[in-house]
N, C-alpha and C. Protein backbone atom coordinates (compact mmCIF):
# COMPACT_ATOMS: atom_id res chain seq x y z
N UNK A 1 17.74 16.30 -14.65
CA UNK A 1 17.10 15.36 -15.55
C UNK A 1 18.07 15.07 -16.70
N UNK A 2 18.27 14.06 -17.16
CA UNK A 2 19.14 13.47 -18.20
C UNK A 2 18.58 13.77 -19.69
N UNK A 3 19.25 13.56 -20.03
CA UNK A 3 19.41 13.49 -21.59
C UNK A 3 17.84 12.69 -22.28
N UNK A 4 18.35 11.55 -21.88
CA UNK A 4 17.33 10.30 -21.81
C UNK A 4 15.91 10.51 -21.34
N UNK A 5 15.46 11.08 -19.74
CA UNK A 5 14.36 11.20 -19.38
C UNK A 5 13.27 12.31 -20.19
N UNK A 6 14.40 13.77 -20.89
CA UNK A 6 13.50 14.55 -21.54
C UNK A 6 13.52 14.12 -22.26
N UNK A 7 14.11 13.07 -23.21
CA UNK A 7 13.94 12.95 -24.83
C UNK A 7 12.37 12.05 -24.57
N UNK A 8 12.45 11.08 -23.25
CA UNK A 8 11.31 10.49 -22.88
C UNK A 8 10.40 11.30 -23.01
N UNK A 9 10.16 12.33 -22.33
CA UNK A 9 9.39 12.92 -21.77
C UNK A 9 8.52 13.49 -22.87
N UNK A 10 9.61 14.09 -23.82
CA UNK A 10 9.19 14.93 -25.51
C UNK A 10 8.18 13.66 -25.82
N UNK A 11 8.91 12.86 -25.91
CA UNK A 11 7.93 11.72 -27.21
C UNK A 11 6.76 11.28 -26.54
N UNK A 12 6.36 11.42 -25.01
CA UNK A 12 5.49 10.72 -24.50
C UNK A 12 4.52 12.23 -24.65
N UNK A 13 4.54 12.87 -24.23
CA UNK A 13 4.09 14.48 -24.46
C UNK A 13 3.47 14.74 -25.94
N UNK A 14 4.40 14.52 -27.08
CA UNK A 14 3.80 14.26 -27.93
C UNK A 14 2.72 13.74 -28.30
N UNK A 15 3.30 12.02 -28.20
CA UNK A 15 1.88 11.26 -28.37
C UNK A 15 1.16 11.22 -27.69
N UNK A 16 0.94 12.16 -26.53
CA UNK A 16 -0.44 12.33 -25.60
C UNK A 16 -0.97 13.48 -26.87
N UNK A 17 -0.26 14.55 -27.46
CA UNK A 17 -0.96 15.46 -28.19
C UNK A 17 -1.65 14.78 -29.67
N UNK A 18 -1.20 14.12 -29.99
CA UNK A 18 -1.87 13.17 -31.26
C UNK A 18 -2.53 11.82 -30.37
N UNK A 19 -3.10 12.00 -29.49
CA UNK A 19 -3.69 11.02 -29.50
C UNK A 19 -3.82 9.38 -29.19
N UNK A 20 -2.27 9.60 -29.34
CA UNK A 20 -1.71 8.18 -29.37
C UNK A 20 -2.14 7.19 -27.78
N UNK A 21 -2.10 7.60 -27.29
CA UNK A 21 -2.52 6.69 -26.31
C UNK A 21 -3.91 7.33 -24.82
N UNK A 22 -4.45 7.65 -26.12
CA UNK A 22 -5.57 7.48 -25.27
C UNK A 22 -6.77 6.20 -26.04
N UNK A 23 -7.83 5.20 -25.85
CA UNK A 23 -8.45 4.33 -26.17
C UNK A 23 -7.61 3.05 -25.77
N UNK A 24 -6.42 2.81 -24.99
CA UNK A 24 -6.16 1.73 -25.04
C UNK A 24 -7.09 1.03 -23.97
N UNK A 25 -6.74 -0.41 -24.54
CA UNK A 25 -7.18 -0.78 -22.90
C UNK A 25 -6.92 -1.35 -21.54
N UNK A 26 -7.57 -0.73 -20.90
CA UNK A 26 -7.61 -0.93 -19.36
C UNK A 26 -7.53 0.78 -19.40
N UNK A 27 -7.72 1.64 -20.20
CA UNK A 27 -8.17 2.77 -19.93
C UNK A 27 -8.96 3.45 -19.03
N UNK A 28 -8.19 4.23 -17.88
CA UNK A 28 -8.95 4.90 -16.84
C UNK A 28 -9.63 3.59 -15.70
N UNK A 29 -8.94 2.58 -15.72
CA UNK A 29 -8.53 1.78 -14.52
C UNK A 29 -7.26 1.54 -13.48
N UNK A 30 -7.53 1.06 -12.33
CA UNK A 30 -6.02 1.15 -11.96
C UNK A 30 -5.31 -0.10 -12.65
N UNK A 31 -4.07 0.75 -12.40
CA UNK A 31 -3.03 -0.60 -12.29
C UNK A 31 -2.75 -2.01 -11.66
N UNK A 32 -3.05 -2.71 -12.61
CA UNK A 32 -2.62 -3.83 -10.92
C UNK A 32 -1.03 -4.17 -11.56
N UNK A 33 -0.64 -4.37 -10.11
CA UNK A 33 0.45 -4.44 -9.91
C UNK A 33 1.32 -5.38 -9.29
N UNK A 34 1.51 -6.84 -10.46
CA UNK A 34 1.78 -8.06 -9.79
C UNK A 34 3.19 -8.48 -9.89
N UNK A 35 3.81 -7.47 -9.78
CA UNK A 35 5.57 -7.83 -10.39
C UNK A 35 5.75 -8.30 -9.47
N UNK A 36 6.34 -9.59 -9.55
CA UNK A 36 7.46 -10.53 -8.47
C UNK A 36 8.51 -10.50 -9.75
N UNK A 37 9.08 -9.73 -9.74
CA UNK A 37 10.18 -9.82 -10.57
C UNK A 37 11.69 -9.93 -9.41
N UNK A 38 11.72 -9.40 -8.22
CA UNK A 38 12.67 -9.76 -7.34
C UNK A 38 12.70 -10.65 -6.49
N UNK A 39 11.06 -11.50 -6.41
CA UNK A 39 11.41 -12.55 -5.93
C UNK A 39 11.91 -13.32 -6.59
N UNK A 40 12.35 -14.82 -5.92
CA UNK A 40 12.96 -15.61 -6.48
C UNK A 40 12.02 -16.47 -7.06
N UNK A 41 12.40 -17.27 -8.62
CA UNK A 41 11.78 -17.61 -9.17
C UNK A 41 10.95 -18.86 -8.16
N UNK A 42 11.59 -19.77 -7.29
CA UNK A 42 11.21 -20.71 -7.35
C UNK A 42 10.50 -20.24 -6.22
N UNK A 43 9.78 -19.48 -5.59
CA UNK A 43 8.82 -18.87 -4.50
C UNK A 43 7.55 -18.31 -5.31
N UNK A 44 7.83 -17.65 -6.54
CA UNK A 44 6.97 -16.73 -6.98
C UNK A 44 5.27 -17.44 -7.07
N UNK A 45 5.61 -18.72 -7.57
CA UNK A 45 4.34 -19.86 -7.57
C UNK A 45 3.29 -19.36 -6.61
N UNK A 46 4.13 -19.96 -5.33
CA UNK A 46 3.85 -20.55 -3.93
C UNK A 46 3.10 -19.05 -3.44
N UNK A 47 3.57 -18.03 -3.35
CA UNK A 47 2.85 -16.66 -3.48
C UNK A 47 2.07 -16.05 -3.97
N UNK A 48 1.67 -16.63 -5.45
CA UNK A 48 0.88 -16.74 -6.11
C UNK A 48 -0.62 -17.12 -5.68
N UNK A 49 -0.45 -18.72 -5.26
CA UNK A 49 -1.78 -19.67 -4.98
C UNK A 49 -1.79 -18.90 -3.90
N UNK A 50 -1.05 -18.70 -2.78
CA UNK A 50 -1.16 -17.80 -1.17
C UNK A 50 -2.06 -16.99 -1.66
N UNK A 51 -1.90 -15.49 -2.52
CA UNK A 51 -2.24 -14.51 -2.76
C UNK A 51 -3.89 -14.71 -2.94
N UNK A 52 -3.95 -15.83 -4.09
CA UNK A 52 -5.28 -16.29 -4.82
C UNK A 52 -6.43 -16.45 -3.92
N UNK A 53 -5.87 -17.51 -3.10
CA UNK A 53 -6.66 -18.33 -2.06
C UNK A 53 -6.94 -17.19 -0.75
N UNK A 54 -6.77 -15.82 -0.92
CA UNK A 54 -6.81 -14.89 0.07
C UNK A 54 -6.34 -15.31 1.49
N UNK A 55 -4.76 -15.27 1.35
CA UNK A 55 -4.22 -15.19 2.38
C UNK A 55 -3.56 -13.93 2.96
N UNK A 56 -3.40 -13.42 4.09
CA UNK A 56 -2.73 -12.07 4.00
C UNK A 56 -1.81 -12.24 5.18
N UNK A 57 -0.71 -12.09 4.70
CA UNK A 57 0.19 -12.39 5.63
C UNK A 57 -0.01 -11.97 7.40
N UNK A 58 0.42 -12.20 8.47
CA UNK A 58 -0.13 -12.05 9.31
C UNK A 58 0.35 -10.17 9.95
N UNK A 59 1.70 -10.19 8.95
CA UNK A 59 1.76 -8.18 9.27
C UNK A 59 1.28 -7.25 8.68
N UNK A 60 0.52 -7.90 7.56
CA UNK A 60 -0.34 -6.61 6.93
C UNK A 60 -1.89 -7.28 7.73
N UNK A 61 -2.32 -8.24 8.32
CA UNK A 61 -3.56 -8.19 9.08
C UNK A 61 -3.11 -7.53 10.53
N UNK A 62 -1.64 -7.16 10.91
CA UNK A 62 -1.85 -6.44 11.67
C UNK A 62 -1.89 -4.80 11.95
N UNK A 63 -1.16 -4.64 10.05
CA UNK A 63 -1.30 -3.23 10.06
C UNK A 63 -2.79 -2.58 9.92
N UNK A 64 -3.56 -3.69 9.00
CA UNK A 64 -4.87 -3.54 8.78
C UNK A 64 -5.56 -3.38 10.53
N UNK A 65 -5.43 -4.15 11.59
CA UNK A 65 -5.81 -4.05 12.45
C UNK A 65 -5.38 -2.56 13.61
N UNK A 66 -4.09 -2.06 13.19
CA UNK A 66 -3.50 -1.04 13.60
C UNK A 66 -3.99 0.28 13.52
N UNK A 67 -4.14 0.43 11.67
CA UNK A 67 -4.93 1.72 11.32
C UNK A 67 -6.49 1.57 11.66
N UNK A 68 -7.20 0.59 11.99
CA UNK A 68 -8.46 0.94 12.49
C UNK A 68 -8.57 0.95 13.95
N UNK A 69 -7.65 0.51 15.03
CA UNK A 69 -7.44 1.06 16.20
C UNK A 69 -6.96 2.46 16.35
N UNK A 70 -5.70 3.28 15.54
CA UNK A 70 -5.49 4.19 15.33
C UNK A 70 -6.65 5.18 14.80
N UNK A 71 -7.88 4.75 13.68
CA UNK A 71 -8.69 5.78 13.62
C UNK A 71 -9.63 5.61 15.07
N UNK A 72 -9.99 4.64 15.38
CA UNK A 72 -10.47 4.87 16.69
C UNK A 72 -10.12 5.63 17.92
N UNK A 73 -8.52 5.71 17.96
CA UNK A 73 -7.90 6.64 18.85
C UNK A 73 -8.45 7.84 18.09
N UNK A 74 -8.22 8.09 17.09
CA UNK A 74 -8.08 9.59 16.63
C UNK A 74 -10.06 10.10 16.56
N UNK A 75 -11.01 9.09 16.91
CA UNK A 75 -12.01 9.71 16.85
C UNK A 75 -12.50 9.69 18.06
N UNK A 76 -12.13 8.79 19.64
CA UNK A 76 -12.94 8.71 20.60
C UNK A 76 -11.63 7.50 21.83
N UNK A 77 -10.74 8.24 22.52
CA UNK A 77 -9.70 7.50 23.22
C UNK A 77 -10.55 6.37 23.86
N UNK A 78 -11.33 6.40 24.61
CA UNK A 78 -12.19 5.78 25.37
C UNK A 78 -12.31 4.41 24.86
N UNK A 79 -12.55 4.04 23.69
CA UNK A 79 -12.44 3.21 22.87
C UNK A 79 -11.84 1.72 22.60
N UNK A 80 -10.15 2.55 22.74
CA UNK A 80 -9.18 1.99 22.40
C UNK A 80 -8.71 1.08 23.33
N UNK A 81 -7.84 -0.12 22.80
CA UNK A 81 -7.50 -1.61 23.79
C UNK A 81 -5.95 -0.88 23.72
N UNK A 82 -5.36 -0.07 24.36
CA UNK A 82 -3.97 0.15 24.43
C UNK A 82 -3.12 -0.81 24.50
N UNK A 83 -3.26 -1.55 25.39
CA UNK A 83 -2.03 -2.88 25.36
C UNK A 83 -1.91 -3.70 23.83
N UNK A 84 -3.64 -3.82 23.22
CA UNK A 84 -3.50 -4.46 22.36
C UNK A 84 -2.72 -3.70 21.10
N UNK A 85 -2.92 -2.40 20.91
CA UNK A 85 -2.09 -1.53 20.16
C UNK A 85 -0.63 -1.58 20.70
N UNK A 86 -0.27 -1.67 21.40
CA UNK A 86 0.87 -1.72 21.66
C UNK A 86 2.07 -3.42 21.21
N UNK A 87 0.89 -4.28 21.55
CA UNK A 87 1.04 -5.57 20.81
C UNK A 87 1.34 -5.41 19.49
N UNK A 88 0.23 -4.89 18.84
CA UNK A 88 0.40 -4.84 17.25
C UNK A 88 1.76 -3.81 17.11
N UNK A 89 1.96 -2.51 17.61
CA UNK A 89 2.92 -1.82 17.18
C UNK A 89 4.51 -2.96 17.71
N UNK A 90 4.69 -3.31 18.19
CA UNK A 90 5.85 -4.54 18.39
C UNK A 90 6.08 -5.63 17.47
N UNK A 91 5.17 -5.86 17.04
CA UNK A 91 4.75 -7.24 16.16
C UNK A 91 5.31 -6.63 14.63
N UNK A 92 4.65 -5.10 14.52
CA UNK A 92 5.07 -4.93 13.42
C UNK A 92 6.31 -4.27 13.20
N UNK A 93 6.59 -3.49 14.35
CA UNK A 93 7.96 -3.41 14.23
C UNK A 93 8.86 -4.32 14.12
N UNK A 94 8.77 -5.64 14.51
CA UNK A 94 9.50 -7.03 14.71
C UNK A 94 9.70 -7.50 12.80
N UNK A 95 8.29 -7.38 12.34
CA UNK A 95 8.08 -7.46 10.78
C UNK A 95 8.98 -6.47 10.15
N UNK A 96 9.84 -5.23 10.42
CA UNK A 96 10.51 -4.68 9.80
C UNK A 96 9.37 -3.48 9.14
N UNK A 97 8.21 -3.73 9.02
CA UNK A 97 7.12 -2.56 8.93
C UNK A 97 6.91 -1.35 9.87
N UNK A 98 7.79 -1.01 10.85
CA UNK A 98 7.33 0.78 11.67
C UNK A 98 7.58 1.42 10.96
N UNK A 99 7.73 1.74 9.88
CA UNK A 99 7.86 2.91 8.83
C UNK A 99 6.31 3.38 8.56
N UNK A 100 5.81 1.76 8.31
CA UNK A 100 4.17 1.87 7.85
C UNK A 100 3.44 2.14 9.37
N UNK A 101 3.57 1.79 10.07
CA UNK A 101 2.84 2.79 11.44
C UNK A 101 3.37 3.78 11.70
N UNK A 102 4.64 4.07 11.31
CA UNK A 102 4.52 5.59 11.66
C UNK A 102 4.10 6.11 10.93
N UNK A 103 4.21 5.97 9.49
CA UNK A 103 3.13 6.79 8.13
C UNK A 103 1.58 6.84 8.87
N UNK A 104 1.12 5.79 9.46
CA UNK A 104 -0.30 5.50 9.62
C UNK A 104 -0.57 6.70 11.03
N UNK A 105 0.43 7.05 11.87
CA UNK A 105 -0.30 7.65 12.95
C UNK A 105 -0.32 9.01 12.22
N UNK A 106 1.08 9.61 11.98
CA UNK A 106 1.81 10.23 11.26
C UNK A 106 0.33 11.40 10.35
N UNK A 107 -0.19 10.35 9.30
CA UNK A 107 -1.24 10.46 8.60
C UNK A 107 -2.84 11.18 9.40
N UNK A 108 -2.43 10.37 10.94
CA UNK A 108 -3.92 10.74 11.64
C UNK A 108 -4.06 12.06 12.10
N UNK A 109 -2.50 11.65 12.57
CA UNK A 109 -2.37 13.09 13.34
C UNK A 109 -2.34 14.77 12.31
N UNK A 110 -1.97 14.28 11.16
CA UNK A 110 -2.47 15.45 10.31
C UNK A 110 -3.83 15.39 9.94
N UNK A 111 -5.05 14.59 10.52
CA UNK A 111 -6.27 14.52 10.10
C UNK A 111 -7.03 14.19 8.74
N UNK A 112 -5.77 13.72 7.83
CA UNK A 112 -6.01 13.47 6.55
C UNK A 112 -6.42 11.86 6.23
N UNK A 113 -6.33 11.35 7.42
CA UNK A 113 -6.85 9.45 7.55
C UNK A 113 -7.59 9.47 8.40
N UNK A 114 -9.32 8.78 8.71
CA UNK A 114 -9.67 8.65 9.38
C UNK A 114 -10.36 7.87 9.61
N UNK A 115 -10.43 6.88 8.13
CA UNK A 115 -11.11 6.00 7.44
C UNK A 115 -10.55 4.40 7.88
N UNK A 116 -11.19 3.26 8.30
CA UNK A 116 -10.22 2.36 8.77
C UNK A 116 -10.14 1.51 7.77
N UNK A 117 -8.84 0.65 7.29
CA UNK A 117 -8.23 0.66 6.21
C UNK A 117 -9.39 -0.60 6.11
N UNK A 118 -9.50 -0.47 4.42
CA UNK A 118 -10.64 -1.49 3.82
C UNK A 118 -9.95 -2.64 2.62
N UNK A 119 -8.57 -1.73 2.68
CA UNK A 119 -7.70 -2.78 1.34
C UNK A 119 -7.31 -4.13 1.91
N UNK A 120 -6.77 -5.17 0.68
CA UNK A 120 -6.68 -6.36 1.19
C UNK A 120 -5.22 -6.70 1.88
């Protein structure tokens, strides 16, 4: 740890002990988290109204579609459209996303996901 991060660390430590930042607001909500700071400016718009107008790109509707085939494997095989999982796992590998299906089986198979994903 640097120089820099503990001197951080002191002053933020501190003013948690006086007080200092607890009452602000958005207190004890999450974060939202809308940085397009690496996209490029002249896209950020266009992603914007997309986002608004609830669009979801078509590889997170297939990861969304992935982890609830995956909890279905993991609660009852019988179930499951294999080819069609196998579709989606290609598709998203093609998207540059198998990191996020392998986190997602990855996750089942330790029994700690079983819930089929409800985020947007």
């Amino acid at each position: 740890m640097s120089i820099f991060d503990r001197l951080a660390e002191e002053r933020i430590r501190g003013a948690l002990e006086r007080g200092e930042l607890s009452g602000l607001p958005g207190e004890g909500r999450p974060l939202e988290f809308d940085d397009d700071g690496l996209v490029p400016a002249d896209i950020r718009m266009t992603n914007k109204i997309l986002r608004n107008a609830g669009y979801v790109p078509p590889a997170l509707a297939d990861l969304r579609e992935l982890r609830t085939l995956a909890a279905a494997l993991a609660a009852d095989r019988s179930t499951v459209d294999a080819q069609r999982m196998v579709r989606l796992l290609a598709r998203v590998e093609a998207a540059g996303l198998s990191h996020v299906s392998s986190a997602i089986f990855a996750r089942l198979a330790e029994g700690r996901d079983t819930q089929p994903f409800s985020g947007p």
